[in-house]
PDB file of N, CA and C in Angstrom:
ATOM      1  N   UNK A   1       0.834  -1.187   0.000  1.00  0.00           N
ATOM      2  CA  UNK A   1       0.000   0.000   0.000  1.00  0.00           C
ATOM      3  C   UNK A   1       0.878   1.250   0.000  1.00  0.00           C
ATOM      4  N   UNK A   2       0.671   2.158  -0.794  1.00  0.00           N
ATOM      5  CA  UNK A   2       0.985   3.666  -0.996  1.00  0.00           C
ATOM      6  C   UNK A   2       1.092   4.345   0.489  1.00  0.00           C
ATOM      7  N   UNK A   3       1.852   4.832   0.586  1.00  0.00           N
ATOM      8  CA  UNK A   3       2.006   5.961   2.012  1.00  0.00           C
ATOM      9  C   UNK A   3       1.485   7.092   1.140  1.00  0.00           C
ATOM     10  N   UNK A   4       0.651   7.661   1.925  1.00  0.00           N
ATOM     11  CA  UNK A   4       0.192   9.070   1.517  1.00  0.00           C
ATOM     12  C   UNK A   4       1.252  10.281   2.296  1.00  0.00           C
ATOM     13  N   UNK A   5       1.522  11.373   0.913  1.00  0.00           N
ATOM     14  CA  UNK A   5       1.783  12.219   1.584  1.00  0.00           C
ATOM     15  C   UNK A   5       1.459  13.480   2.327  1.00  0.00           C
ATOM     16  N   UNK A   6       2.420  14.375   2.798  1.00  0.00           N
ATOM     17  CA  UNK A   6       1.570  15.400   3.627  1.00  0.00           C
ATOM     18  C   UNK A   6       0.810  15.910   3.270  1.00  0.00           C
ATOM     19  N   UNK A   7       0.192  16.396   2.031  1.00  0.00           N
ATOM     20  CA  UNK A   7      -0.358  17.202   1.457  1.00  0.00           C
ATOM     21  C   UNK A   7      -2.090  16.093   1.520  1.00  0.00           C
ATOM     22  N   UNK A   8      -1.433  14.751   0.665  1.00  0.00           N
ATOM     23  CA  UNK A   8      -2.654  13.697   0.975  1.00  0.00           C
ATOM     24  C   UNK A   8      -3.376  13.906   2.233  1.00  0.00           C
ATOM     25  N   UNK A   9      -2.905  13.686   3.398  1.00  0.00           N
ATOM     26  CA  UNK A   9      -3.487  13.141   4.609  1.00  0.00           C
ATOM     27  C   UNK A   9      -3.624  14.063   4.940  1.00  0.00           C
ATOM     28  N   UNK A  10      -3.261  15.705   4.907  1.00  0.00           N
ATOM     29  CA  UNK A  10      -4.003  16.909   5.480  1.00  0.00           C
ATOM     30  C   UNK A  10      -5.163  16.802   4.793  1.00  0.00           C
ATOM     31  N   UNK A  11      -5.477  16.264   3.090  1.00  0.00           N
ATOM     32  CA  UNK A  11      -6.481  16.912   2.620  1.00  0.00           C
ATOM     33  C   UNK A  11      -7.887  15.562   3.405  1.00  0.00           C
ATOM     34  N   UNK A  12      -6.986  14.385   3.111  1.00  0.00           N
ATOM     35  CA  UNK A  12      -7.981  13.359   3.752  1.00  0.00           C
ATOM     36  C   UNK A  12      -8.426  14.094   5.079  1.00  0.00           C
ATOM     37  N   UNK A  13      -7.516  14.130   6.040  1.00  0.00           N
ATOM     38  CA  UNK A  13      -7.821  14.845   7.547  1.00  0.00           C
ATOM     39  C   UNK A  13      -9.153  15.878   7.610  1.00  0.00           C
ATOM     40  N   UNK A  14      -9.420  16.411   6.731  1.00  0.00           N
ATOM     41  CA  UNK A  14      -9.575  17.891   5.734  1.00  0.00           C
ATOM     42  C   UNK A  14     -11.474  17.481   5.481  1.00  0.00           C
ATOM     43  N   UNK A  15     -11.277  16.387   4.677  1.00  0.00           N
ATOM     44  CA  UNK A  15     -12.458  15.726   4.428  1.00  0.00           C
ATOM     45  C   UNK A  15     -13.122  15.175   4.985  1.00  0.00           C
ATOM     46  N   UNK A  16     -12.756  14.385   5.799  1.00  0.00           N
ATOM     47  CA  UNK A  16     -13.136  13.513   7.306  1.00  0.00           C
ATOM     48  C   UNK A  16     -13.518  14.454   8.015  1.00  0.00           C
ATOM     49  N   UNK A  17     -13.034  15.456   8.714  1.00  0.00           N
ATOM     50  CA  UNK A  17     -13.414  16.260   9.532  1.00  0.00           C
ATOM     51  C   UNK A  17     -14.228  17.399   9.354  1.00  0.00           C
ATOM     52  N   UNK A  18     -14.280  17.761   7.599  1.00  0.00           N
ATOM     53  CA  UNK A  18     -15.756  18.375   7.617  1.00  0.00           C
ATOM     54  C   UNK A  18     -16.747  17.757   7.483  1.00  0.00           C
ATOM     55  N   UNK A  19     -16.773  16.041   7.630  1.00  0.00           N
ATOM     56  CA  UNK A  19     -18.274  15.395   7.346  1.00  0.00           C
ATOM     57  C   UNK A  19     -19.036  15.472   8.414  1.00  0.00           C
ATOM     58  N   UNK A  20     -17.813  14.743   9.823  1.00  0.00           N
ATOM     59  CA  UNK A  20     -17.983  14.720  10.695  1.00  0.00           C
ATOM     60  C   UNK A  20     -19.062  15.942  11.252  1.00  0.00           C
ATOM     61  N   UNK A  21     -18.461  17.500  11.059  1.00  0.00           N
ATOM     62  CA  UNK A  21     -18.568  18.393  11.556  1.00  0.00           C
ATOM     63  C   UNK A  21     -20.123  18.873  10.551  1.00  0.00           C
ATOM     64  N   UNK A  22     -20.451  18.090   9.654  1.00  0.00           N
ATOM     65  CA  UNK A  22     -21.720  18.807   8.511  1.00  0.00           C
ATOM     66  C   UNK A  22     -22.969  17.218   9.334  1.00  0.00           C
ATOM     67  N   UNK A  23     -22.342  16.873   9.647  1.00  0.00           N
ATOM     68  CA  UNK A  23     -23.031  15.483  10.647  1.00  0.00           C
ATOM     69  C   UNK A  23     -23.450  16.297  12.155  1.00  0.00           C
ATOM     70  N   UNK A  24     -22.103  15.989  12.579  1.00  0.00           N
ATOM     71  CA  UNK A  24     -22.626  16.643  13.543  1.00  0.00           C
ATOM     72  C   UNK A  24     -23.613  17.851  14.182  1.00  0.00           C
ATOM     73  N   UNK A  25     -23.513  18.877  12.740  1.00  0.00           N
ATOM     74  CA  UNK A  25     -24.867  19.977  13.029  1.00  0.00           C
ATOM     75  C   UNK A  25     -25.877  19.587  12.282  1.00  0.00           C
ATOM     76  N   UNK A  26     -26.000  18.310  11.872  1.00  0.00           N
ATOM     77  CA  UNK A  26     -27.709  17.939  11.823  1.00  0.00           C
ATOM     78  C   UNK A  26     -28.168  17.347  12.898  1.00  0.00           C
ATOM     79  N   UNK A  27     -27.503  16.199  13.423  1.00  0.00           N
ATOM     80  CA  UNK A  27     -27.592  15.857  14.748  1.00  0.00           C
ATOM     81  C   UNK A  27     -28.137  16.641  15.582  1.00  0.00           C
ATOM     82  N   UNK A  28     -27.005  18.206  15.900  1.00  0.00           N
ATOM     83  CA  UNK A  28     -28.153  19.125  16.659  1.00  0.00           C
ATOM     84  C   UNK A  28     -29.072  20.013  16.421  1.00  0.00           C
ATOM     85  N   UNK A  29     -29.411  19.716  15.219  1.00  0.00           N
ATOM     86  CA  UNK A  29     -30.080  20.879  14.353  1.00  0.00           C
ATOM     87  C   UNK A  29     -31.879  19.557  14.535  1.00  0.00           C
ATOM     88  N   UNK A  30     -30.875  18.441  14.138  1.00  0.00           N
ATOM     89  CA  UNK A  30     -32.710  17.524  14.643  1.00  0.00           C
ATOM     90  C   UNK A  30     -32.824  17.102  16.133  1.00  0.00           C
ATOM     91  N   UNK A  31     -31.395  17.491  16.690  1.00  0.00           N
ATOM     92  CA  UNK A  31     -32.157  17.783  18.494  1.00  0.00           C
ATOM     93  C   UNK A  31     -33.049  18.378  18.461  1.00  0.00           C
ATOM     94  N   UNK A  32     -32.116  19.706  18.098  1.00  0.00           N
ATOM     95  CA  UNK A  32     -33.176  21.091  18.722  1.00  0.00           C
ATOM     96  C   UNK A  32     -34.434  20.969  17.995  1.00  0.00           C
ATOM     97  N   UNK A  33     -34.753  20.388  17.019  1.00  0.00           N
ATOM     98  CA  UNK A  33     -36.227  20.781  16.384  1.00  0.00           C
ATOM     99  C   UNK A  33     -37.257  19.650  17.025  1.00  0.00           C
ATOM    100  N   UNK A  34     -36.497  18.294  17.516  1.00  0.00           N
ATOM    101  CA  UNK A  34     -37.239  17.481  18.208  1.00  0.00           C
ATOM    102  C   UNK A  34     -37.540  17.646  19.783  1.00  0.00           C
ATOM    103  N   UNK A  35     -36.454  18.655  20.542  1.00  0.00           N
ATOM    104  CA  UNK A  35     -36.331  18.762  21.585  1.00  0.00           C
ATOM    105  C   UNK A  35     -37.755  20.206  21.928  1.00  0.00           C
ATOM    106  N   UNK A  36     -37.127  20.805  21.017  1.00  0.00           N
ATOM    107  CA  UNK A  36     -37.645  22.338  21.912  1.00  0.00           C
ATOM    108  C   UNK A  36     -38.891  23.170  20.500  1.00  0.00           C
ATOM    109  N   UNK A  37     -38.579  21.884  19.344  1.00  0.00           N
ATOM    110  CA  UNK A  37     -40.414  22.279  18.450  1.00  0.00           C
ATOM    111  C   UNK A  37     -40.095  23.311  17.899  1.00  0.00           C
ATOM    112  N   UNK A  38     -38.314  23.558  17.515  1.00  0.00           N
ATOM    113  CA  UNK A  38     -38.162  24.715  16.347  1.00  0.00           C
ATOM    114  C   UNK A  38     -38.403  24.675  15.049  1.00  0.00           C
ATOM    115  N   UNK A  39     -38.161  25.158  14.243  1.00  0.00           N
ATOM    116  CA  UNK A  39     -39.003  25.119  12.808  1.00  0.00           C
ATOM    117  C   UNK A  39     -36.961  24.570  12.741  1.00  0.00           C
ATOM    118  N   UNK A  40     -36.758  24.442  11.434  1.00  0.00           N
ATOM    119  CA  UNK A  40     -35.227  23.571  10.967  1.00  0.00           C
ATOM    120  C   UNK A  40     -34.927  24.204  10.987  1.00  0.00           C
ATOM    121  N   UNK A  41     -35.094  25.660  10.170  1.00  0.00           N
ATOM    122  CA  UNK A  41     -34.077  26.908   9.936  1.00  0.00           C
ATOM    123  C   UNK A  41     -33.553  27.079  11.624  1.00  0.00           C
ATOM    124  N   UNK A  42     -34.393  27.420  12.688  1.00  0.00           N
ATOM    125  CA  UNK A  42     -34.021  27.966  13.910  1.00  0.00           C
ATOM    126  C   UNK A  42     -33.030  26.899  14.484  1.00  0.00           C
ATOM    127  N   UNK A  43     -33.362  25.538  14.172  1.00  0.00           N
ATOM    128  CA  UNK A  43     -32.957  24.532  14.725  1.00  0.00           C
ATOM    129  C   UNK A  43     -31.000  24.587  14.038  1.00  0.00           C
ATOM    130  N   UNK A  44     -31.415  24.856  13.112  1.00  0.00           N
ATOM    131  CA  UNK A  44     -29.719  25.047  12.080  1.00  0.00           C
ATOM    132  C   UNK A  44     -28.913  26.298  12.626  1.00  0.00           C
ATOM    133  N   UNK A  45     -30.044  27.526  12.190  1.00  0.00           N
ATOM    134  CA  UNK A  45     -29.587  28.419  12.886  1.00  0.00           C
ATOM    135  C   UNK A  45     -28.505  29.154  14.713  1.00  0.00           C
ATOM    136  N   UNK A  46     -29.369  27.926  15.480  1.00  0.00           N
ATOM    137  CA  UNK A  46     -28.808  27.653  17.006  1.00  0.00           C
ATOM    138  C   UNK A  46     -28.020  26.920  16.802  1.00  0.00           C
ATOM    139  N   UNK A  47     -28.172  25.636  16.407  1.00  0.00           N
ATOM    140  CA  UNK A  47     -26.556  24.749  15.827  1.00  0.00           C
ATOM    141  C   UNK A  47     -25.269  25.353  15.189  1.00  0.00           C
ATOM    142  N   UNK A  48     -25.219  25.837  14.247  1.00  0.00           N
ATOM    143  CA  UNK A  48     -24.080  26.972  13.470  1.00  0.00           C
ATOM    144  C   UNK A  48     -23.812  28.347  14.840  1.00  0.00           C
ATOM    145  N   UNK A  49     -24.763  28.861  15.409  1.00  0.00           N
ATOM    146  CA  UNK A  49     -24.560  30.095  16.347  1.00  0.00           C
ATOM    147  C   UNK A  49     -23.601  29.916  17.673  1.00  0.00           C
ATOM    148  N   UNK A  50     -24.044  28.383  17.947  1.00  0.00           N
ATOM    149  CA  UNK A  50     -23.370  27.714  18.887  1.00  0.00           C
ATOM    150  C   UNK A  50     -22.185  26.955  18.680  1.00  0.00           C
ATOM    151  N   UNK A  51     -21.827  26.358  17.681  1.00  0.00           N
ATOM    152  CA  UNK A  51     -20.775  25.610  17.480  1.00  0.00           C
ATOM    153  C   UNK A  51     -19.853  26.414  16.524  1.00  0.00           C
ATOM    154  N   UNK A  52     -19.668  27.837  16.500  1.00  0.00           N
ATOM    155  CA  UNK A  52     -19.101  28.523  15.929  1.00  0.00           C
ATOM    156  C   UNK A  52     -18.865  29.825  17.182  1.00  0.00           C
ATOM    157  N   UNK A  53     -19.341  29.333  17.988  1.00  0.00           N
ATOM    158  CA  UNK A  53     -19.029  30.158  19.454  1.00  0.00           C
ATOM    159  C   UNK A  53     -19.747  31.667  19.534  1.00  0.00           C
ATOM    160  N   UNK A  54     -20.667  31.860  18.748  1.00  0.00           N
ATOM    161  CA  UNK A  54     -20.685  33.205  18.571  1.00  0.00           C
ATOM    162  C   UNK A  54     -21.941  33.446  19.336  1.00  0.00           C
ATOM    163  N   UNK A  55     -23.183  32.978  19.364  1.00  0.00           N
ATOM    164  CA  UNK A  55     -24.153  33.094  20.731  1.00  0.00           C
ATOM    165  C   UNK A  55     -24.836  34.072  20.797  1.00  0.00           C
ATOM    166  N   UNK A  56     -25.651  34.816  19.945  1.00  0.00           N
ATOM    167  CA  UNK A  56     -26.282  35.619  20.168  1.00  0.00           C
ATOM    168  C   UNK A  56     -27.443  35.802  21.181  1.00  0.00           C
ATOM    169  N   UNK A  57     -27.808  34.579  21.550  1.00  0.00           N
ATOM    170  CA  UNK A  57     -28.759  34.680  22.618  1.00  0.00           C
ATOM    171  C   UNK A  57     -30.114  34.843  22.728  1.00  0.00           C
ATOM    172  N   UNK A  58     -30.368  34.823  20.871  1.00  0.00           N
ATOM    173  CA  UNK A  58     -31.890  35.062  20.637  1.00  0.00           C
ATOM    174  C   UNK A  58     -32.798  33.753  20.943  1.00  0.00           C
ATOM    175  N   UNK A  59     -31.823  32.787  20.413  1.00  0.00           N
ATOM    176  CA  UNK A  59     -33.123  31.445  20.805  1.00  0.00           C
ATOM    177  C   UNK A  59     -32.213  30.765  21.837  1.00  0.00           C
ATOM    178  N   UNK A  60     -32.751  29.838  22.933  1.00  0.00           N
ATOM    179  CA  UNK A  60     -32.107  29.380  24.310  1.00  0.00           C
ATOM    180  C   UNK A  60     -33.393  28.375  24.466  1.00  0.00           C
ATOM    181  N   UNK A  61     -32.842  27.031  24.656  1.00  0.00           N
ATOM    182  CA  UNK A  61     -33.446  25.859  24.988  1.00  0.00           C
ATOM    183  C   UNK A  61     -34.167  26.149  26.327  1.00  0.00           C
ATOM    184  N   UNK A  62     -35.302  25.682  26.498  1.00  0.00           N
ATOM    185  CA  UNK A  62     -36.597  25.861  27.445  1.00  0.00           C
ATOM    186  C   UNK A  62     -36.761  24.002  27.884  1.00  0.00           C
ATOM    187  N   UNK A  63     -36.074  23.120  27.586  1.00  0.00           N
ATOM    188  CA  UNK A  63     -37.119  22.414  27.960  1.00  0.00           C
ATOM    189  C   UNK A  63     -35.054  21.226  28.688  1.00  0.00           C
ATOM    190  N   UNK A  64     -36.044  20.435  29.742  1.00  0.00           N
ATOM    191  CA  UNK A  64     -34.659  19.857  29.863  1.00  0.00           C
ATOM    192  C   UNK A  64     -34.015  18.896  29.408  1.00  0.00           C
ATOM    193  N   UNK A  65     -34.787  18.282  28.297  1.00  0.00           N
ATOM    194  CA  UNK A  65     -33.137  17.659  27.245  1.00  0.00           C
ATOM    195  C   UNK A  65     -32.948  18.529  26.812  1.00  0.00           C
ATOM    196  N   UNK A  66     -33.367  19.212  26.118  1.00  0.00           N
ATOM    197  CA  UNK A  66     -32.806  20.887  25.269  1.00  0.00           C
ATOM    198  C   UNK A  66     -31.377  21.472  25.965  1.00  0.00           C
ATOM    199  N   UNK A  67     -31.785  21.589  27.159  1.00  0.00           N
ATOM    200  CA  UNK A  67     -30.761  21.882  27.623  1.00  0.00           C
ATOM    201  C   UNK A  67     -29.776  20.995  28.165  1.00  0.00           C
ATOM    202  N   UNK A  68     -30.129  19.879  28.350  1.00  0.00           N
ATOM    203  CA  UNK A  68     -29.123  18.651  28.742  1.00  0.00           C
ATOM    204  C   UNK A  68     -27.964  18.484  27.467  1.00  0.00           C
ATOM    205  N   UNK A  69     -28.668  18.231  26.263  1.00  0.00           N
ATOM    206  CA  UNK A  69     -27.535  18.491  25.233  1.00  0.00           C
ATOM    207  C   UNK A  69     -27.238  19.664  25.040  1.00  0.00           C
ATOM    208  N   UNK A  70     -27.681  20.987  25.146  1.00  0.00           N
ATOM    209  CA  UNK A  70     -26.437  21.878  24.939  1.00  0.00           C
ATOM    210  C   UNK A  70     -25.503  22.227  25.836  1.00  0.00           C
ATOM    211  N   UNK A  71     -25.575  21.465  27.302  1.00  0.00           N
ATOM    212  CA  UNK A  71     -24.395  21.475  27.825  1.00  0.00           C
ATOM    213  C   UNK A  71     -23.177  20.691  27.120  1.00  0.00           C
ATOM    214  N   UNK A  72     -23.453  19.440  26.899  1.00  0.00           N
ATOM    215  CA  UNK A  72     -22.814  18.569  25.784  1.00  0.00           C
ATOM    216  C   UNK A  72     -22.153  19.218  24.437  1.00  0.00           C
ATOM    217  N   UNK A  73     -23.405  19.279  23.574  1.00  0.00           N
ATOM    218  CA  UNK A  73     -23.045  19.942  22.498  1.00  0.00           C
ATOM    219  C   UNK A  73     -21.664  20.625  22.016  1.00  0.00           C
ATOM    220  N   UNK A  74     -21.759  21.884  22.823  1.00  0.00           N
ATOM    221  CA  UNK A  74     -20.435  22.663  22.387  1.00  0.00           C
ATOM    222  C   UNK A  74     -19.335  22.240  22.520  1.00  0.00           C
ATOM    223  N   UNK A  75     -19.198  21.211  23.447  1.00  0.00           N
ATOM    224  CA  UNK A  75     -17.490  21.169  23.819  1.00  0.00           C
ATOM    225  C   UNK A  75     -17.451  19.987  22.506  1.00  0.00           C
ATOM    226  N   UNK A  76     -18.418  19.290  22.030  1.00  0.00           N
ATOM    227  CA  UNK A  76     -17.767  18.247  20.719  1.00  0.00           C
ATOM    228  C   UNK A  76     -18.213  19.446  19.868  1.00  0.00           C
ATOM    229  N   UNK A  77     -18.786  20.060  18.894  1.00  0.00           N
ATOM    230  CA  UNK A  77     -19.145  21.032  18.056  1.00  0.00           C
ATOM    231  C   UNK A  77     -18.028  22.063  18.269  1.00  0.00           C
ATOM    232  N   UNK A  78     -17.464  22.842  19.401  1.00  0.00           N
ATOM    233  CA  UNK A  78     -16.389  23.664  19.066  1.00  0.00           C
ATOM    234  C   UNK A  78     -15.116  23.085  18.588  1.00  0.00           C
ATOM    235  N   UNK A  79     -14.549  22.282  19.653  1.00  0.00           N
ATOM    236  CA  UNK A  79     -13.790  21.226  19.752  1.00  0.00           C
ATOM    237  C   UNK A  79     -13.577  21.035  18.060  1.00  0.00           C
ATOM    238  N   UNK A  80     -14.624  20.154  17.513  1.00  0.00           N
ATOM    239  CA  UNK A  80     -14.222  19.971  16.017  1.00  0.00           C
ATOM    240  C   UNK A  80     -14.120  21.030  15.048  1.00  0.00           C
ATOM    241  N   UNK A  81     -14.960  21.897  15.334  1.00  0.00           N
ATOM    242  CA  UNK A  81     -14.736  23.367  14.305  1.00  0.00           C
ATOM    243  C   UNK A  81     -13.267  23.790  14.434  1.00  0.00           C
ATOM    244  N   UNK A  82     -12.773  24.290  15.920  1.00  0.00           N
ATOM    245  CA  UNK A  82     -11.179  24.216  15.481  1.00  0.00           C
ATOM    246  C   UNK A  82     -10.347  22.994  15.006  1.00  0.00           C
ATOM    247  N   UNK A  83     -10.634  22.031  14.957  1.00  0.00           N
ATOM    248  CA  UNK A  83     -10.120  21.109  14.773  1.00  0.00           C
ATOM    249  C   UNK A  83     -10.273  21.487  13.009  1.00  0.00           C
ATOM    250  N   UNK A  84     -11.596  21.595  12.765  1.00  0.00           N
ATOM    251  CA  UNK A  84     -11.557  21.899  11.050  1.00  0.00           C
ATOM    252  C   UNK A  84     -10.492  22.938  10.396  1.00  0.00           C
ATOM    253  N   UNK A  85     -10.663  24.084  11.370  1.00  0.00           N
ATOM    254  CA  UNK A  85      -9.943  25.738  11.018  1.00  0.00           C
ATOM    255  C   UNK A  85      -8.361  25.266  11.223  1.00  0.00           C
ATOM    256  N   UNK A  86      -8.271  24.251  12.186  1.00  0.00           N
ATOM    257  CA  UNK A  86      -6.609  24.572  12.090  1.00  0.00           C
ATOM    258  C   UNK A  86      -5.987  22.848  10.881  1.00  0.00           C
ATOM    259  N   UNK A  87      -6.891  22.490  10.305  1.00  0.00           N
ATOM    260  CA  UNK A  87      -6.446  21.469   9.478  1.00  0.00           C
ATOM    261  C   UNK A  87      -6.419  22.233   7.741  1.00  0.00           C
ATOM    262  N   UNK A  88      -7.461  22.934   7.815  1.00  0.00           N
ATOM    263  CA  UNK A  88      -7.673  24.120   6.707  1.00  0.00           C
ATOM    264  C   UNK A  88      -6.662  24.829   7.046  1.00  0.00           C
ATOM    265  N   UNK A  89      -6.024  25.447   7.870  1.00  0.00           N
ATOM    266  CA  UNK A  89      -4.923  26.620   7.589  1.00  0.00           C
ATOM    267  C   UNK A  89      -4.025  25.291   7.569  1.00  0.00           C
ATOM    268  N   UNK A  90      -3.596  24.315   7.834  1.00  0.00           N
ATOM    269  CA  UNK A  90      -2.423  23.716   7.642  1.00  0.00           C
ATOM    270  C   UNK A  90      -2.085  23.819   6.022  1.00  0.00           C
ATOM    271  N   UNK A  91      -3.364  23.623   5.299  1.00  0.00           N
ATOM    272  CA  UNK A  91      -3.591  23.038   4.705  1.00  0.00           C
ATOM    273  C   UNK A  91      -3.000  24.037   3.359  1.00  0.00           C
ATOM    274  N   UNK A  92      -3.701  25.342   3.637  1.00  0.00           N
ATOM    275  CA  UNK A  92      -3.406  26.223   2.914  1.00  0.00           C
ATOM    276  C   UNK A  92      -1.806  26.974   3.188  1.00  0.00           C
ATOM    277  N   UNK A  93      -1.025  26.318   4.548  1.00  0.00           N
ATOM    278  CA  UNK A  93       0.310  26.935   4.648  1.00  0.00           C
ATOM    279  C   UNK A  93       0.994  26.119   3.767  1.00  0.00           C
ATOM    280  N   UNK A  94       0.711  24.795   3.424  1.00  0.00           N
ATOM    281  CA  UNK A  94       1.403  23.978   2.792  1.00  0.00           C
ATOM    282  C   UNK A  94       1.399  24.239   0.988  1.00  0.00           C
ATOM    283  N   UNK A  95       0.085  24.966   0.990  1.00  0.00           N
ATOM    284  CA  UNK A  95       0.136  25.643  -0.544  1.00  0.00           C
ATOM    285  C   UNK A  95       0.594  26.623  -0.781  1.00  0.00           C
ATOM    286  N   UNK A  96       0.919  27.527   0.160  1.00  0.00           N
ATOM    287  CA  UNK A  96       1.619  28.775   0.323  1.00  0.00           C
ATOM    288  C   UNK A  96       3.360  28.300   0.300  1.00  0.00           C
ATOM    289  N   UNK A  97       3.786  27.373   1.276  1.00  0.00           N
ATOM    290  CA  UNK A  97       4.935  26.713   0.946  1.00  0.00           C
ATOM    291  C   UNK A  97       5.802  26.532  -0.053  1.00  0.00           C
ATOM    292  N   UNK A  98       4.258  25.762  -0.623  1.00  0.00           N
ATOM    293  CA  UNK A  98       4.423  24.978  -2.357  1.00  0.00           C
ATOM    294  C   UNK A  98       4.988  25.744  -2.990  1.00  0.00           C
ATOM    295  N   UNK A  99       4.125  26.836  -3.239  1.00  0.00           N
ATOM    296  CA  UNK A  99       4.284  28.042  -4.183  1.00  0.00           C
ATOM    297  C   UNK A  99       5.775  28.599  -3.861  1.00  0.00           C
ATOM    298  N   UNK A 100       5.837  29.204  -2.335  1.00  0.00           N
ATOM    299  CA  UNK A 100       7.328  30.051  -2.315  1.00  0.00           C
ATOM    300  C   UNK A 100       8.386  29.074  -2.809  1.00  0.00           C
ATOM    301  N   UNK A 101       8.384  27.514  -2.768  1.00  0.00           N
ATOM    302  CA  UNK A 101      10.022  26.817  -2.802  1.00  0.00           C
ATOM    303  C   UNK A 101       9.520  26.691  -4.804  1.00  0.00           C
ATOM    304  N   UNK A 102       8.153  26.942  -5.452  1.00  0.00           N
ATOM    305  CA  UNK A 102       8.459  26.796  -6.523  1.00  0.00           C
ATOM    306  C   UNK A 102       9.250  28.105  -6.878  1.00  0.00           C
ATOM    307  N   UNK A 103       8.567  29.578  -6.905  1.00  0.00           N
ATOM    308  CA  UNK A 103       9.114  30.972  -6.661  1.00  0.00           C
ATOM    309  C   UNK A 103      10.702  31.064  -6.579  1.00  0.00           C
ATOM    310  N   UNK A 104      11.067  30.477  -5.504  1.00  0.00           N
ATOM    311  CA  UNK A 104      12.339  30.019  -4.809  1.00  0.00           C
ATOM    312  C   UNK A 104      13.287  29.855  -5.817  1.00  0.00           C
ATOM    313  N   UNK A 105      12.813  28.399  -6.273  1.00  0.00           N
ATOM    314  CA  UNK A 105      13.551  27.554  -7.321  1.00  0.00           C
ATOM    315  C   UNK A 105      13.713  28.408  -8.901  1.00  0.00           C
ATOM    316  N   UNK A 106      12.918  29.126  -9.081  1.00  0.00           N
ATOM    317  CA  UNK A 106      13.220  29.730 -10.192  1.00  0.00           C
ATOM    318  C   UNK A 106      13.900  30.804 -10.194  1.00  0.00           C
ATOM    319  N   UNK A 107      13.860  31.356  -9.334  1.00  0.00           N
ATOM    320  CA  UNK A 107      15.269  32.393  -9.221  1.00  0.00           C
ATOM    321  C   UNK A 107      16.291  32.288  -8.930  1.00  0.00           C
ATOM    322  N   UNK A 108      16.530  30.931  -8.329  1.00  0.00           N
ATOM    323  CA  UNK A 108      18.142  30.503  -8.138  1.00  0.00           C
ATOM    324  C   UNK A 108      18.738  29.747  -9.103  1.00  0.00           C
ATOM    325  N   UNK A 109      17.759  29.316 -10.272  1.00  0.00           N
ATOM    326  CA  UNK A 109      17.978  28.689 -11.651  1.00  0.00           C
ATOM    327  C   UNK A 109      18.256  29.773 -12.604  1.00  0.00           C
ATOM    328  N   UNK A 110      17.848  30.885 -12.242  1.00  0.00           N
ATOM    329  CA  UNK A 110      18.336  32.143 -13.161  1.00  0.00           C
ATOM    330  C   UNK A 110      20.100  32.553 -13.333  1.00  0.00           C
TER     331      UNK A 110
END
């Protein structure tokens, strides 16, 4: 079997971890609409607001699984969002890399 290289297994890493993470906010997107009787948009809407840390505070679970999983929730939902953001910037330093040692190489061939 082929060893993948760095560039491979960041992008695999890359892919895996946004399924995970497009999974995981339906999961709480059909909590919240089964839990607390939001319409989907609100239910998506609180999922993305919350697992992107930002919290505006307009909609807040009323009922107590509602709130039993969003104690839960965030720490796997943030948790993987950086986990996404810092596999994406790897991802893009390594194309930035790419580029300077090609850059690189052609001016010391001059």
């Amino acid at each position: 079997m082929k060893r993948m290289t760095t560039k491979e297994e960041i992008y695999a890493k890359f892919w895996f971890a946004l399924g995970i993470f497009v999974l995981l906010i339906i999961i709480g997107a059909q909590t919240y609409h089964s839990t607390e009787g939001w319409t989907y948009f609100d239910s998506f809407y609180f999922t993305i607001v919350t697992a992107t840390t930002i919290g505006y505070g307009d909609l807040v679970p009323h009922t107590i699984a509602g709130k039993s999983f969003t104690m839960i929730f965030p720490f796997l939902a943030i948790g993987l969002a950086f986990y996404l953001f810092s596999i994406t910037g790897k991802y893009v330093l390594e194309k930035a890399m790419d580029e300077m040692q090609k850059f690189s190489g052609k001016i010391i061939k001059k």
